[in-house]
N, C-alpha and C. Protein backbone atom coordinates (compact mmCIF):
# COMPACT_ATOMS: atom_id res chain seq x y z
N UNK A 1 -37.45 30.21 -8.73
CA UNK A 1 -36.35 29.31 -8.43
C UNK A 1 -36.88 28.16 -7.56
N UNK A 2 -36.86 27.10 -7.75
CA UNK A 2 -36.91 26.04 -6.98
C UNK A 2 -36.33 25.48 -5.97
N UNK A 3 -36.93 25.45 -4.86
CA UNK A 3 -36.50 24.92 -3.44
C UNK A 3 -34.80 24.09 -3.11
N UNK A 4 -34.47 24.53 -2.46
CA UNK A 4 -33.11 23.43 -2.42
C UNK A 4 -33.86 22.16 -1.65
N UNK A 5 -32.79 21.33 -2.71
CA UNK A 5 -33.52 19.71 -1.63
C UNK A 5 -32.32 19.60 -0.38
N UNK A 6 -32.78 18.88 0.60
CA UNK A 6 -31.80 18.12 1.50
C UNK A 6 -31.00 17.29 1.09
N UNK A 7 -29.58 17.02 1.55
CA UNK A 7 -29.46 16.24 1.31
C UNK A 7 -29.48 14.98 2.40
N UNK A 8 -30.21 13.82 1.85
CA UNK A 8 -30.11 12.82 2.90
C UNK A 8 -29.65 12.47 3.50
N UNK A 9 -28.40 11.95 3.47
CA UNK A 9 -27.11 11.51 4.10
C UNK A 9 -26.83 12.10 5.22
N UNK A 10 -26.79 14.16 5.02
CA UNK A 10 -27.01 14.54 6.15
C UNK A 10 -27.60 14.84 7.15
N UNK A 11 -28.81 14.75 6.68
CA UNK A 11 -29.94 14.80 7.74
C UNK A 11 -30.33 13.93 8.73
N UNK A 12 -29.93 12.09 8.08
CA UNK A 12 -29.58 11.19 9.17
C UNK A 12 -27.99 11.25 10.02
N UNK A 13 -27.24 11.84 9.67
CA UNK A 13 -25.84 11.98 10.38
C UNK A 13 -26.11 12.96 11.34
N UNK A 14 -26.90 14.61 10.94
CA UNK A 14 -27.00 15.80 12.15
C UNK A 14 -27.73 16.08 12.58
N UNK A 15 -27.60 16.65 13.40
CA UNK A 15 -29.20 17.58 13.92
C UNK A 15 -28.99 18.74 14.66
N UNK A 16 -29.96 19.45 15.13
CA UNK A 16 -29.53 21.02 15.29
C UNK A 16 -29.89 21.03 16.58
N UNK A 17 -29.42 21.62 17.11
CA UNK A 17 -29.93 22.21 18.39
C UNK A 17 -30.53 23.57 18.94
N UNK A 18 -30.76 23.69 19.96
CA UNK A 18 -31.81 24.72 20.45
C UNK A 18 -31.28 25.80 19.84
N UNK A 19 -29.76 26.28 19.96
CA UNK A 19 -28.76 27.40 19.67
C UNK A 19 -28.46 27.44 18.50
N UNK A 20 -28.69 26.40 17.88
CA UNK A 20 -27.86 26.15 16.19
C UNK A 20 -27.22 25.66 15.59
N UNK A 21 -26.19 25.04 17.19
CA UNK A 21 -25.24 24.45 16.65
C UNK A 21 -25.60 23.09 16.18
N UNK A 22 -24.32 22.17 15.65
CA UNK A 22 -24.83 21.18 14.99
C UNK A 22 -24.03 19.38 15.36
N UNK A 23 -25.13 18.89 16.17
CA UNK A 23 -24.48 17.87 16.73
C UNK A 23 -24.05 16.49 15.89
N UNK A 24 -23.49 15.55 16.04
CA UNK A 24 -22.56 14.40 15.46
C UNK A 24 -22.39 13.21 16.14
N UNK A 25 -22.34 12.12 16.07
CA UNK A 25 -21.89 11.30 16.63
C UNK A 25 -20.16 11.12 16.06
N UNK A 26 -20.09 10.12 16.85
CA UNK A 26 -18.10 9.76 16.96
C UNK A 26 -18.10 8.87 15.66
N UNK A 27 -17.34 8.37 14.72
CA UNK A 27 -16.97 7.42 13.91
C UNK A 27 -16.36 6.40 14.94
N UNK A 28 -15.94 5.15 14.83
CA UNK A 28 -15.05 3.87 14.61
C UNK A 28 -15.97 3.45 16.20
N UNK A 29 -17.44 3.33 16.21
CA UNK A 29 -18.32 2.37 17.02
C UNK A 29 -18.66 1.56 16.62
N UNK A 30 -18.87 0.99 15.35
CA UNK A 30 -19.90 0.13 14.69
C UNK A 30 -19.17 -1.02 14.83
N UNK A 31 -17.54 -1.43 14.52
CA UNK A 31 -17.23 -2.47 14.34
C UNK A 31 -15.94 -3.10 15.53
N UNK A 32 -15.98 -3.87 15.38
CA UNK A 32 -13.86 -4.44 15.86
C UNK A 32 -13.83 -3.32 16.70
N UNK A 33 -14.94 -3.90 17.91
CA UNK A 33 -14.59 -3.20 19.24
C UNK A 33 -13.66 -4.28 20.56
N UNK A 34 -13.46 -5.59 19.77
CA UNK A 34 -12.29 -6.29 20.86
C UNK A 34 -10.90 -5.61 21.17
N UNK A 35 -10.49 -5.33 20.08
CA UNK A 35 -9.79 -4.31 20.11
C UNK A 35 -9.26 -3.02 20.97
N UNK A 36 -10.86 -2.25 20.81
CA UNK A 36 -10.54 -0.92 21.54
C UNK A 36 -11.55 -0.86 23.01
N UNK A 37 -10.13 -0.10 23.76
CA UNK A 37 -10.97 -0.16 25.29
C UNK A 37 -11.75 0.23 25.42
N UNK A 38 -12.01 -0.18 27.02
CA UNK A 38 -13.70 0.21 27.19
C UNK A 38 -13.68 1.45 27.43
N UNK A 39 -12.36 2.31 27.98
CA UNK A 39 -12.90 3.75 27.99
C UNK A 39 -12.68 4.81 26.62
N UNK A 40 -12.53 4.11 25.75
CA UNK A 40 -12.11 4.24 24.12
C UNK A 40 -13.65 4.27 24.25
N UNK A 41 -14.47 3.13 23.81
CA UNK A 41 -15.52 3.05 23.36
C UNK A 41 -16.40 3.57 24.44
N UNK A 42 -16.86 4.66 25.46
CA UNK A 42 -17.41 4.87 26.21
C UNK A 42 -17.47 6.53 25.44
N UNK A 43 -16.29 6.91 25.36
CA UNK A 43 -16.27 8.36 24.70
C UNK A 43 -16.58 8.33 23.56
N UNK A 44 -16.87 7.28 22.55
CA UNK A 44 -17.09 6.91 21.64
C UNK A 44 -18.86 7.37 21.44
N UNK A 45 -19.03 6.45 22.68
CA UNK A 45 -20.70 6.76 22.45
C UNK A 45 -21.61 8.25 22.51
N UNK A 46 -20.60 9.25 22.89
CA UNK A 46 -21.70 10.14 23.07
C UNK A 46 -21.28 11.22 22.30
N UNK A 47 -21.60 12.31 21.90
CA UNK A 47 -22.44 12.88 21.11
C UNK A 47 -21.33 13.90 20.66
N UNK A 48 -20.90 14.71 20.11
CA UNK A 48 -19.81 15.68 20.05
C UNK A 48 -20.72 16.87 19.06
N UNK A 49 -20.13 18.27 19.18
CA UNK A 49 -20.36 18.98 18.08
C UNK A 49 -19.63 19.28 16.96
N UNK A 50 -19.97 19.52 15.60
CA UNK A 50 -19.63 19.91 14.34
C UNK A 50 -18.32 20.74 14.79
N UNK A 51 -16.98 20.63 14.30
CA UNK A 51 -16.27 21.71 14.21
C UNK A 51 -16.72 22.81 13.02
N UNK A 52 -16.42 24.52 13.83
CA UNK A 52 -16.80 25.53 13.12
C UNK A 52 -16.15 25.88 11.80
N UNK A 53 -14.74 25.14 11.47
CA UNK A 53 -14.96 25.16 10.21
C UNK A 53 -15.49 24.26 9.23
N UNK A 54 -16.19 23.43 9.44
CA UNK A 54 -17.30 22.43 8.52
C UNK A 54 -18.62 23.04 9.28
N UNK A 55 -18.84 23.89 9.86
CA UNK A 55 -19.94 24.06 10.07
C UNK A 55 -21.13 24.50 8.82
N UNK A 56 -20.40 25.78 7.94
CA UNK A 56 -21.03 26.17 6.69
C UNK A 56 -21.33 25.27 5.69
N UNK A 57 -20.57 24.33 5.99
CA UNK A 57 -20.80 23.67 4.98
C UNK A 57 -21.98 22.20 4.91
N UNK A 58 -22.25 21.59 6.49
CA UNK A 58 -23.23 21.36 6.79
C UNK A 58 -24.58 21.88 7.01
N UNK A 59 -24.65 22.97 7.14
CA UNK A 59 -25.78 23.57 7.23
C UNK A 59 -26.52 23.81 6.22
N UNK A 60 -25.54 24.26 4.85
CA UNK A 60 -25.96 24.22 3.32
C UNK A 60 -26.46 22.93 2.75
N UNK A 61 -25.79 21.69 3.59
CA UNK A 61 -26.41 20.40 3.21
C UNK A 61 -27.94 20.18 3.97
N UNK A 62 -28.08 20.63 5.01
CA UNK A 62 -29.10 20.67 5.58
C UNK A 62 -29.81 21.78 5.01
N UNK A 63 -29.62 22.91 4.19
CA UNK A 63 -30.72 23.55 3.49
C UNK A 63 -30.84 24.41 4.55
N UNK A 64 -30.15 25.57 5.61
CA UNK A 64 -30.27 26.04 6.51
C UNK A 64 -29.69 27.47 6.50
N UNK A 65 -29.48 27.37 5.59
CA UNK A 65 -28.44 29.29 5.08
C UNK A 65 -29.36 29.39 3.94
């Protein structure tokens, strides 16, 4: 049987950590930040984890089960 590939997309979106779990950044930073406050876009910037029910299903994209 032949190797599962990665898929790309996710491998630049996640990454794993020491424990397993699987970290993320926030959506709605990139654009039409006049808009949203600065303490909007402050929580914006940092890092959140995968909720556990999409977890299985990222990890299979990452080739990890």
């Amino acid at each position: 049987m032949p190797k599962m590939k990665t898929k790309s997309s996710a491998k630049k979106r996640f990454k794993v950590t020491g424990t397993g779990k699987i970290k993320r950044k926030h959506a709605f930073k990139s654009h039409i930040l006049t808009k949203k406050s600065k303490k909007r876009k402050l929580r914006l910037t940092h890092d959140t984890l995968v909720h556990k029910a999409d977890e299985s299903n990222i990890k299979q994209q990452l080739s990890l089960k």
